[in-house]
PDB file of N, CA and C in Angstrom:
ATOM      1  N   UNK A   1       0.849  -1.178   0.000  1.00  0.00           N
ATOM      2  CA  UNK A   1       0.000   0.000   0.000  1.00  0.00           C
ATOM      3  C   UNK A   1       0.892   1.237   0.000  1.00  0.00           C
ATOM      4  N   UNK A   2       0.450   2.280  -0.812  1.00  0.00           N
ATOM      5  CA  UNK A   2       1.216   3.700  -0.458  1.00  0.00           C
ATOM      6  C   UNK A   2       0.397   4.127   0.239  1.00  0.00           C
ATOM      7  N   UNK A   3       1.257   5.699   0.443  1.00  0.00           N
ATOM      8  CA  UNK A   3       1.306   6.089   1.364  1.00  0.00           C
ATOM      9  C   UNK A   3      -0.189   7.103   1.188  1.00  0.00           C
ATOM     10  N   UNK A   4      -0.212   7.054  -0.154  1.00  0.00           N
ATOM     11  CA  UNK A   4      -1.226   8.262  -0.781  1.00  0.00           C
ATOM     12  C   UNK A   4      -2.573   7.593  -0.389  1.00  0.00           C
ATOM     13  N   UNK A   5      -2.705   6.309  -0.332  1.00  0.00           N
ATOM     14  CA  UNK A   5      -3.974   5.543  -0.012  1.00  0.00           C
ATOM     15  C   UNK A   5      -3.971   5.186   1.275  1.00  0.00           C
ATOM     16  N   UNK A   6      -3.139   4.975   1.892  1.00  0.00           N
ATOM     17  CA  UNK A   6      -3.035   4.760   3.620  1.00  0.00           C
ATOM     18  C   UNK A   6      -3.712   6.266   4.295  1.00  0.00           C
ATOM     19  N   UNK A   7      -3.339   7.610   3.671  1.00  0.00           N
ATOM     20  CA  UNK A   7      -3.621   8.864   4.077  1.00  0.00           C
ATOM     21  C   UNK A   7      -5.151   8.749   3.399  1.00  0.00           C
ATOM     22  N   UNK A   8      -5.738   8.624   2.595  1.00  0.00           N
ATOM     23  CA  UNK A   8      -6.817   8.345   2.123  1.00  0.00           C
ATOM     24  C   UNK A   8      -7.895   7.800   3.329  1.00  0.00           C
ATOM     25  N   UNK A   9      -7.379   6.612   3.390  1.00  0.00           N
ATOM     26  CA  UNK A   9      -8.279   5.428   4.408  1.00  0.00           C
ATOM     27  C   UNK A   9      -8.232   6.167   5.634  1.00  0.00           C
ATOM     28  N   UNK A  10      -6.663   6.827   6.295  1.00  0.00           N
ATOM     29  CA  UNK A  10      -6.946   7.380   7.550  1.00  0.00           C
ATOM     30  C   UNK A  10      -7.973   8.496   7.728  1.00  0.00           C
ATOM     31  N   UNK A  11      -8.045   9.601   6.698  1.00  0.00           N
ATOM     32  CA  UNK A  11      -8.890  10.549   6.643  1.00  0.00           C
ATOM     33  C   UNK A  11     -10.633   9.555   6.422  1.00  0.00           C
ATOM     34  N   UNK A  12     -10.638   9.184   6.103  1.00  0.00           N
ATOM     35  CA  UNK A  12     -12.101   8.476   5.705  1.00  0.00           C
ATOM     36  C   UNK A  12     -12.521   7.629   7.303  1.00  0.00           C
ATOM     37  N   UNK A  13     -11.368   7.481   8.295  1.00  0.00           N
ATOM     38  CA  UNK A  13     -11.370   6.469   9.295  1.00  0.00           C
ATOM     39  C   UNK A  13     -11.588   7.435  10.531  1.00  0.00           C
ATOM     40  N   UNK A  14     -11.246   8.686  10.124  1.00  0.00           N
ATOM     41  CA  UNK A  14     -11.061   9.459  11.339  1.00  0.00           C
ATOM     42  C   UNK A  14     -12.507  10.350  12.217  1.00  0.00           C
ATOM     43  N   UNK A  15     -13.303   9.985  11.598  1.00  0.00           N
ATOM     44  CA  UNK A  15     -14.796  10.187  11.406  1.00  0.00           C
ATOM     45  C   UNK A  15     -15.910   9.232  12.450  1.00  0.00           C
ATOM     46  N   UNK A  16     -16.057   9.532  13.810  1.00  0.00           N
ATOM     47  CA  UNK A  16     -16.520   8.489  14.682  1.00  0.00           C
ATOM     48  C   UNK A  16     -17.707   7.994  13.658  1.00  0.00           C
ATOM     49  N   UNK A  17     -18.856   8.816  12.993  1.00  0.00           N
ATOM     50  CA  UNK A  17     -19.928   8.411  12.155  1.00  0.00           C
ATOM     51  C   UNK A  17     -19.306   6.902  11.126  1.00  0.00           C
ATOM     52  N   UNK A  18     -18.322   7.444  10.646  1.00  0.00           N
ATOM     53  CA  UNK A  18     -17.849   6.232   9.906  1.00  0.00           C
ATOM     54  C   UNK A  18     -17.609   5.075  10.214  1.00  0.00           C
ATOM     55  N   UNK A  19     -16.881   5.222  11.402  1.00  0.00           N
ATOM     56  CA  UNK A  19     -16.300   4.337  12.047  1.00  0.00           C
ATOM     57  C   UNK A  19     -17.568   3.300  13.102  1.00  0.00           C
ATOM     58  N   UNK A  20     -18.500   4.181  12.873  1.00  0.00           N
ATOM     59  CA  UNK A  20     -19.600   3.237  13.457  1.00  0.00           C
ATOM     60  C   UNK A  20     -20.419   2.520  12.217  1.00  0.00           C
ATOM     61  N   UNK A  21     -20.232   3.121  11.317  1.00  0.00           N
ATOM     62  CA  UNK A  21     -20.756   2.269  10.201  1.00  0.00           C
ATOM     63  C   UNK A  21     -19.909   1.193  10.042  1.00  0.00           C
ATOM     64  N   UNK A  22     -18.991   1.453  10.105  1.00  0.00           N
ATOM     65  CA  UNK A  22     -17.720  -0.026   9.825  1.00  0.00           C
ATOM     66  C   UNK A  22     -18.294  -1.270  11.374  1.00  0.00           C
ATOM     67  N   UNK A  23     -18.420  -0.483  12.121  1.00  0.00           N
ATOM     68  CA  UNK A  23     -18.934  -1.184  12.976  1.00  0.00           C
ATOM     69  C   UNK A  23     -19.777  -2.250  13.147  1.00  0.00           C
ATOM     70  N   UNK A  24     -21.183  -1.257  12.457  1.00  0.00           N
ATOM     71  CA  UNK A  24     -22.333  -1.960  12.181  1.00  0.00           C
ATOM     72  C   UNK A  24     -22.313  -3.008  10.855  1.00  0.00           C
ATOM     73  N   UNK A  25     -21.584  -2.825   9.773  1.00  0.00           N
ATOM     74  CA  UNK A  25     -21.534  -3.630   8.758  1.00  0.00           C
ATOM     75  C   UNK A  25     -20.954  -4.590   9.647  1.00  0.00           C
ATOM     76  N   UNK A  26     -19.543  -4.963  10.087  1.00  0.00           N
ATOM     77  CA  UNK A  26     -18.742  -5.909  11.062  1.00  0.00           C
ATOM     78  C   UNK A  26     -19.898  -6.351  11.943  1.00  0.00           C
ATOM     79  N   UNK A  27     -20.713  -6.268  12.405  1.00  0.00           N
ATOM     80  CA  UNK A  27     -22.006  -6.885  13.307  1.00  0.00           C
ATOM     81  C   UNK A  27     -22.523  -7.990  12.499  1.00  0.00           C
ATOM     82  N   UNK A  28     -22.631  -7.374  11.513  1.00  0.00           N
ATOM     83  CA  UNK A  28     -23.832  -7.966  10.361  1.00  0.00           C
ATOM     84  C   UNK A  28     -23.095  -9.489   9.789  1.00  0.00           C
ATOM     85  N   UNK A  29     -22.012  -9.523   9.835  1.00  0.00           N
ATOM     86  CA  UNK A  29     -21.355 -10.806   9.215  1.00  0.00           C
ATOM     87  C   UNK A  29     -21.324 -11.345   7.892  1.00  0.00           C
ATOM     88  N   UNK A  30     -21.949 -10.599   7.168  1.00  0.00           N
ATOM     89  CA  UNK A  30     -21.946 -10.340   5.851  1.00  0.00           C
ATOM     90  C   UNK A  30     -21.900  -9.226   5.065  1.00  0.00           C
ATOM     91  N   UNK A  31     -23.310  -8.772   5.036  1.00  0.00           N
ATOM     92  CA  UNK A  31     -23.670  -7.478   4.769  1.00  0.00           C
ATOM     93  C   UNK A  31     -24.342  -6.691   5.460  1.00  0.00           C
ATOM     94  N   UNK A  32     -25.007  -5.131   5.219  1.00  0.00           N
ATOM     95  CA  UNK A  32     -25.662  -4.425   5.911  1.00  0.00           C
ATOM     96  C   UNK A  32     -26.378  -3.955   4.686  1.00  0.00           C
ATOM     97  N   UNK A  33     -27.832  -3.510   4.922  1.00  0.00           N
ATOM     98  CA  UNK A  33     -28.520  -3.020   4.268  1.00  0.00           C
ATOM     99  C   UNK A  33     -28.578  -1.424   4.881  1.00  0.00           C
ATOM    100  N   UNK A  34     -28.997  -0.545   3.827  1.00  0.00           N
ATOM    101  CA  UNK A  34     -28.795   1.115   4.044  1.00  0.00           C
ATOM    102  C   UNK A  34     -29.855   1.280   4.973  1.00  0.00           C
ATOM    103  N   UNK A  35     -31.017   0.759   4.755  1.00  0.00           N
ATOM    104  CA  UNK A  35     -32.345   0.773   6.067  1.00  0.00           C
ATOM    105  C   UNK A  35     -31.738   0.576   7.455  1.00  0.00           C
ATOM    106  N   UNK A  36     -30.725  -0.895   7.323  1.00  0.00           N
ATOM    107  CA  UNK A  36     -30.478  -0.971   8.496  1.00  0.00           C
ATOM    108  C   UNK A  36     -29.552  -0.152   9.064  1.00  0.00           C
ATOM    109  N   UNK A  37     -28.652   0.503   8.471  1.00  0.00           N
ATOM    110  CA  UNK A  37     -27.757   1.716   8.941  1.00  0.00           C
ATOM    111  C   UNK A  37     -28.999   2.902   9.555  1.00  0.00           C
ATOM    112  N   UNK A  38     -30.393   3.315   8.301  1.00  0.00           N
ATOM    113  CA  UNK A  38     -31.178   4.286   8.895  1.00  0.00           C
ATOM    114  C   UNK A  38     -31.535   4.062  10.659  1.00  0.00           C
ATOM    115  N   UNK A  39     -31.853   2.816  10.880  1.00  0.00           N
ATOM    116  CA  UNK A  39     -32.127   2.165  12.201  1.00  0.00           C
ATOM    117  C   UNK A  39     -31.684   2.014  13.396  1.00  0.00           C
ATOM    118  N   UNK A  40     -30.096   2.179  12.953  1.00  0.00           N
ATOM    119  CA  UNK A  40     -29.262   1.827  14.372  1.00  0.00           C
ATOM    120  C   UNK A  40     -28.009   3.068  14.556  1.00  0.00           C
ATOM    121  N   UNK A  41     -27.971   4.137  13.264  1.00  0.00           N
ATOM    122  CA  UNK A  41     -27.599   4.946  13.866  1.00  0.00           C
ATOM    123  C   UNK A  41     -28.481   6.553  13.677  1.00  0.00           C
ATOM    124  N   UNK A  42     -27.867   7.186  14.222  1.00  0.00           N
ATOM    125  CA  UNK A  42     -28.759   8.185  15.108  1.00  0.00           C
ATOM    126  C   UNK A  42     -28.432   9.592  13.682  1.00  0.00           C
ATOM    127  N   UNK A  43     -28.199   9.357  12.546  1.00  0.00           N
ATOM    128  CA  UNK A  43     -28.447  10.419  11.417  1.00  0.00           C
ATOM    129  C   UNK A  43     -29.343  10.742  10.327  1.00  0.00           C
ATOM    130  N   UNK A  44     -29.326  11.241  10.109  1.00  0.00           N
ATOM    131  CA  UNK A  44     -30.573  11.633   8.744  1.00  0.00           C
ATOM    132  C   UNK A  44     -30.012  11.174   7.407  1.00  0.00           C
ATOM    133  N   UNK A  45     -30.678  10.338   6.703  1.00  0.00           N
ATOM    134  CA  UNK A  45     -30.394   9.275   5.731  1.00  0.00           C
ATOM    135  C   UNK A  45     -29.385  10.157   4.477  1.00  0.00           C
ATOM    136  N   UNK A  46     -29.140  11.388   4.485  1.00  0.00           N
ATOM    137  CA  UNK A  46     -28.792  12.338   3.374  1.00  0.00           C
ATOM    138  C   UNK A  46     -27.086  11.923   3.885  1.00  0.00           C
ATOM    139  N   UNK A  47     -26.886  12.155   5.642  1.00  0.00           N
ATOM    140  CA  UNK A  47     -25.520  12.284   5.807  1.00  0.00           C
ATOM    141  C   UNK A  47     -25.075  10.812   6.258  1.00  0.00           C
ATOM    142  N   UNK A  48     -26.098   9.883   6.252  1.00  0.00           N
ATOM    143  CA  UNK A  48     -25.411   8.145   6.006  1.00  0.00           C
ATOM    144  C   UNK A  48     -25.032   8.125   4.967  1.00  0.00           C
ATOM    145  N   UNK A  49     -25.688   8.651   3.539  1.00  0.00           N
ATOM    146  CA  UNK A  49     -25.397   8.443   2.057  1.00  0.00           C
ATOM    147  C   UNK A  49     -23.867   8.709   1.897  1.00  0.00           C
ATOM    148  N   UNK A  50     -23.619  10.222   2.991  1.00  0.00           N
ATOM    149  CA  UNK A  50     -22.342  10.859   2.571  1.00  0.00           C
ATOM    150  C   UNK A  50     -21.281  10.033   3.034  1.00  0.00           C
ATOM    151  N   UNK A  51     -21.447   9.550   4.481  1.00  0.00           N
ATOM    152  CA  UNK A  51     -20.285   9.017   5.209  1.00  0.00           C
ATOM    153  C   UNK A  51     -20.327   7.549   4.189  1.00  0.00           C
ATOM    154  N   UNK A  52     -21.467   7.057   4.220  1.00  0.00           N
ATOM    155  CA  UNK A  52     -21.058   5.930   3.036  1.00  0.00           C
ATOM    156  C   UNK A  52     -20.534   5.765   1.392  1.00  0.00           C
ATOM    157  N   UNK A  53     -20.676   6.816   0.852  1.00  0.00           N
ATOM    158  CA  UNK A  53     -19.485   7.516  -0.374  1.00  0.00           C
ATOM    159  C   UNK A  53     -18.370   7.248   0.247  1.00  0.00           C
ATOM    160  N   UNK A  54     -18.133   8.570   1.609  1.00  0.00           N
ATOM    161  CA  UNK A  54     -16.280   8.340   1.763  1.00  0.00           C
ATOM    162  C   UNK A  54     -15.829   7.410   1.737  1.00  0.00           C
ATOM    163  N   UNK A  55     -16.244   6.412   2.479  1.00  0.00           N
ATOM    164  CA  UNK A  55     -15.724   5.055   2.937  1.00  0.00           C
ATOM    165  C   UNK A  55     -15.684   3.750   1.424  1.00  0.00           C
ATOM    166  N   UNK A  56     -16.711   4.025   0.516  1.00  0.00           N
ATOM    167  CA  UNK A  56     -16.426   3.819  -0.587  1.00  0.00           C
ATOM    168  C   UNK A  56     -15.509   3.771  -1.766  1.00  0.00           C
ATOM    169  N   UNK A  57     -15.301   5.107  -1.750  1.00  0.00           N
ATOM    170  CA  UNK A  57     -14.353   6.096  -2.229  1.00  0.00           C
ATOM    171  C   UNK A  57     -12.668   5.593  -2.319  1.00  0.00           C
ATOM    172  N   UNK A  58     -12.600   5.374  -0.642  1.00  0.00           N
ATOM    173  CA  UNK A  58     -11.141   5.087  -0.079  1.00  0.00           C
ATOM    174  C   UNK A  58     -11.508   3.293   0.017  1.00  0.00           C
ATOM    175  N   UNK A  59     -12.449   2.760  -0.708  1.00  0.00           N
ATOM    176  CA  UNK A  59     -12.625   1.024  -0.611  1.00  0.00           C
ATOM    177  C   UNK A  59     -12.780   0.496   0.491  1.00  0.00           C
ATOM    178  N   UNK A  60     -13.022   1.252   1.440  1.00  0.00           N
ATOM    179  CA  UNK A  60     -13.194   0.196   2.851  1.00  0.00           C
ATOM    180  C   UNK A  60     -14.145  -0.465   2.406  1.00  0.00           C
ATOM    181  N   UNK A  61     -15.678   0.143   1.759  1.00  0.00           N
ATOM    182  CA  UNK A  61     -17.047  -0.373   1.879  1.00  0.00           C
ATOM    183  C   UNK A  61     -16.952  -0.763   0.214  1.00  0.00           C
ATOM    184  N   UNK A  62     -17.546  -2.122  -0.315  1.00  0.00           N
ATOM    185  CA  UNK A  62     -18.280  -2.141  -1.390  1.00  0.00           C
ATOM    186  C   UNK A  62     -19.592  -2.112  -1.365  1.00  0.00           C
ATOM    187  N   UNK A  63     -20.281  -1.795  -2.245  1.00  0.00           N
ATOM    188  CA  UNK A  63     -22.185  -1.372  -2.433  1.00  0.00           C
ATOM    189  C   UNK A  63     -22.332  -2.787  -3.843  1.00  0.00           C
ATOM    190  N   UNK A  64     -23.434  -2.906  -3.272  1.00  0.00           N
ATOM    191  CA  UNK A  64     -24.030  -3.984  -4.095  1.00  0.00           C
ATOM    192  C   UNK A  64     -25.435  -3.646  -4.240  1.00  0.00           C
ATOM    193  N   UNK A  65     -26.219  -3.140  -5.459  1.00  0.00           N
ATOM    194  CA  UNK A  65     -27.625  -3.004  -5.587  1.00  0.00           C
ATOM    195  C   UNK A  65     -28.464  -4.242  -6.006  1.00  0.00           C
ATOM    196  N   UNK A  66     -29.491  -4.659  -4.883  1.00  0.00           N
ATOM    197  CA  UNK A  66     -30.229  -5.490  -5.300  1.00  0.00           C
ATOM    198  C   UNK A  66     -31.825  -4.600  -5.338  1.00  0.00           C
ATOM    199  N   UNK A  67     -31.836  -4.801  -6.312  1.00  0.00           N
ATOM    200  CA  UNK A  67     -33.415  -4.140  -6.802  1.00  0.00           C
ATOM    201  C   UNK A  67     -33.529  -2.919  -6.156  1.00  0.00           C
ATOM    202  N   UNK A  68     -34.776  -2.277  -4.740  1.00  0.00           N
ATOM    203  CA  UNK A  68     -34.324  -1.127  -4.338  1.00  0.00           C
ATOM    204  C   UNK A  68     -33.792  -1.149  -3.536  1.00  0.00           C
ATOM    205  N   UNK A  69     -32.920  -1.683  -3.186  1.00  0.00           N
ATOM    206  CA  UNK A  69     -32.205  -1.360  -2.160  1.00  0.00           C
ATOM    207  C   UNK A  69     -30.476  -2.213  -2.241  1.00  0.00           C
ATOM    208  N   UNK A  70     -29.695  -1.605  -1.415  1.00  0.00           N
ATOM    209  CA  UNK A  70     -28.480  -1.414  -1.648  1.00  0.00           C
ATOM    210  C   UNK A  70     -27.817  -2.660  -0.227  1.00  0.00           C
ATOM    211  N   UNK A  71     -27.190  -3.760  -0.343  1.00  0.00           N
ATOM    212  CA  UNK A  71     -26.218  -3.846   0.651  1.00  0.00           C
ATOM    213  C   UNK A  71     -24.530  -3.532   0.634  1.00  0.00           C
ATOM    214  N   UNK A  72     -23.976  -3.113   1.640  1.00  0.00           N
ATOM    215  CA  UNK A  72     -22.684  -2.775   2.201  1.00  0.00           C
ATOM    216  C   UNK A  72     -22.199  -3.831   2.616  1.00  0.00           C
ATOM    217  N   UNK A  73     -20.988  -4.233   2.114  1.00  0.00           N
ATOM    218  CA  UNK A  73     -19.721  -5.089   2.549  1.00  0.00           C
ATOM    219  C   UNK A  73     -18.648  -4.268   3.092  1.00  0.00           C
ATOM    220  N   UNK A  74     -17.865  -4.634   4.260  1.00  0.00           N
ATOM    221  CA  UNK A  74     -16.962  -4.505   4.495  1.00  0.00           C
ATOM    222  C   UNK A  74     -15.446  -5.129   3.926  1.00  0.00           C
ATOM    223  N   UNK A  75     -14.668  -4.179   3.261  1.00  0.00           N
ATOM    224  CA  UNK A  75     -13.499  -4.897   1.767  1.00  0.00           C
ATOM    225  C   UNK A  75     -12.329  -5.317   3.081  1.00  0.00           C
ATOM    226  N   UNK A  76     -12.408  -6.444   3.644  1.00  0.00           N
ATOM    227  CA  UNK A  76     -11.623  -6.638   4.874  1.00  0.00           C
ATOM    228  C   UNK A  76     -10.027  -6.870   4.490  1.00  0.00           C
ATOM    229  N   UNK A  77     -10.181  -7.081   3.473  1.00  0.00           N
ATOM    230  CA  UNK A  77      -8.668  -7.266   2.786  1.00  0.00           C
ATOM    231  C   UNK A  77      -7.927  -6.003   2.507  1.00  0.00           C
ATOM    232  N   UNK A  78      -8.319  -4.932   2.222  1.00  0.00           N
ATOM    233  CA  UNK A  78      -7.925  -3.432   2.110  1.00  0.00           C
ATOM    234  C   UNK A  78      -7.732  -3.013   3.287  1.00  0.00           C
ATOM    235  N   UNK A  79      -8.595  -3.090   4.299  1.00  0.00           N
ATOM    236  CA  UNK A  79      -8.362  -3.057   5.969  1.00  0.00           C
ATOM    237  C   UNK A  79      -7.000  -3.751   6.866  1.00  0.00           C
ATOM    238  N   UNK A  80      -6.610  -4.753   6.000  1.00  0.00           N
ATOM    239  CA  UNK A  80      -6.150  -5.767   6.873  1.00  0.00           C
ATOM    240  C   UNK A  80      -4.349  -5.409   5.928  1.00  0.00           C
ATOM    241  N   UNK A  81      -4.468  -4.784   5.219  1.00  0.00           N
ATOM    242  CA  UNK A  81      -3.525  -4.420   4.236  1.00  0.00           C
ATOM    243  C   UNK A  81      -3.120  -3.035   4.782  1.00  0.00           C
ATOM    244  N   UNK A  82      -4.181  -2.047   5.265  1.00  0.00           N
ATOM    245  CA  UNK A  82      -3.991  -0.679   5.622  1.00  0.00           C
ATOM    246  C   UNK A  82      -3.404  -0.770   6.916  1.00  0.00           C
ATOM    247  N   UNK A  83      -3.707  -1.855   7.846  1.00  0.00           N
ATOM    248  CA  UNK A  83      -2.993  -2.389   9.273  1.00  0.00           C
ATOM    249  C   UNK A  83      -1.777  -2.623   8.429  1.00  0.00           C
ATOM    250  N   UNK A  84      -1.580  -3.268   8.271  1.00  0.00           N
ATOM    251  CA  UNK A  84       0.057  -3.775   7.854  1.00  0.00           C
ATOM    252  C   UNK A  84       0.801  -2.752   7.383  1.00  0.00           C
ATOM    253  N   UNK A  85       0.238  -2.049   6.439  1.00  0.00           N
ATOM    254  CA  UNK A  85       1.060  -0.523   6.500  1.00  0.00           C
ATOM    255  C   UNK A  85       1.193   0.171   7.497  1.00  0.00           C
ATOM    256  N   UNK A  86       0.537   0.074   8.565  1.00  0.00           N
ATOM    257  CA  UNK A  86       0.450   1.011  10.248  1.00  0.00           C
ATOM    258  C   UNK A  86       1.735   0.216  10.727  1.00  0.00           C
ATOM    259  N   UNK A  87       1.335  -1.103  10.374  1.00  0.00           N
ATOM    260  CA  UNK A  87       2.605  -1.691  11.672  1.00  0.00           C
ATOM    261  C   UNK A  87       4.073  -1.615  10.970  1.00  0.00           C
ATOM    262  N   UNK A  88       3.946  -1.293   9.838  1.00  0.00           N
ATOM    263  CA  UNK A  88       5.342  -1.292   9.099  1.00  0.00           C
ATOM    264  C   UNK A  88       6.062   0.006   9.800  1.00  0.00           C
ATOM    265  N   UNK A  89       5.444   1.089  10.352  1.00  0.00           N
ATOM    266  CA  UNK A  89       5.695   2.307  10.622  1.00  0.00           C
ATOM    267  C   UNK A  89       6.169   1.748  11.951  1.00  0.00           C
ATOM    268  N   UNK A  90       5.868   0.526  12.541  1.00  0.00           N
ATOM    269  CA  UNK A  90       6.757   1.081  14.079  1.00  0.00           C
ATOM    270  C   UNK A  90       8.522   0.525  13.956  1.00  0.00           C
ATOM    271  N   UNK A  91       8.653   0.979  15.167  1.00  0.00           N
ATOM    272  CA  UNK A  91      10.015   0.652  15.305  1.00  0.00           C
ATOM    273  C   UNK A  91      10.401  -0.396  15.810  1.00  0.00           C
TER     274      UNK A  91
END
């Protein structure tokens, strides 16, 4: 991973809203549906849309449309790749 996408993921990570979406998808054990994000966290469906772009964006989340409605995966391999770039940084 560079460094340009590690700074990417951290800015997209640094966001408690986000970081509870990563949360809630990780609950789900598969996927999460966008309803169920409306349900369990506490925002107005305009600024779930947004925090779920960023996280898109920088690949944490893939979107999958089934008919109307949308499920969220967590890309655990990009995650688990963006750790390994963290731990490369220690001493």
């Amino acid at each position: 991973m560079d460094a340009k996408r590690a700074e990417k993921i951290s800015k997209a990570l640094a966001d408690p809203n986000r970081l509870t979406i990563l949360k809630e998808i990780k609950k789900s054990k598969d996927c999460l549906y966008c309803v169920d994000l409306n349900n369990t966290i506490n925002l107005a469906q305009p600024s779930i849309a947004h925090h779920l772009k960023l996280l898109i964006d920088c690949e944490l989340v893939t979107s999958d449309k089934e008919g109307r409605h949308v499920r969220y995966y967590m890309n655990s391999k990009l995650l688990d790749d963006y750790i390994g770039f963290l731990q490369e940084l220690k001493v």
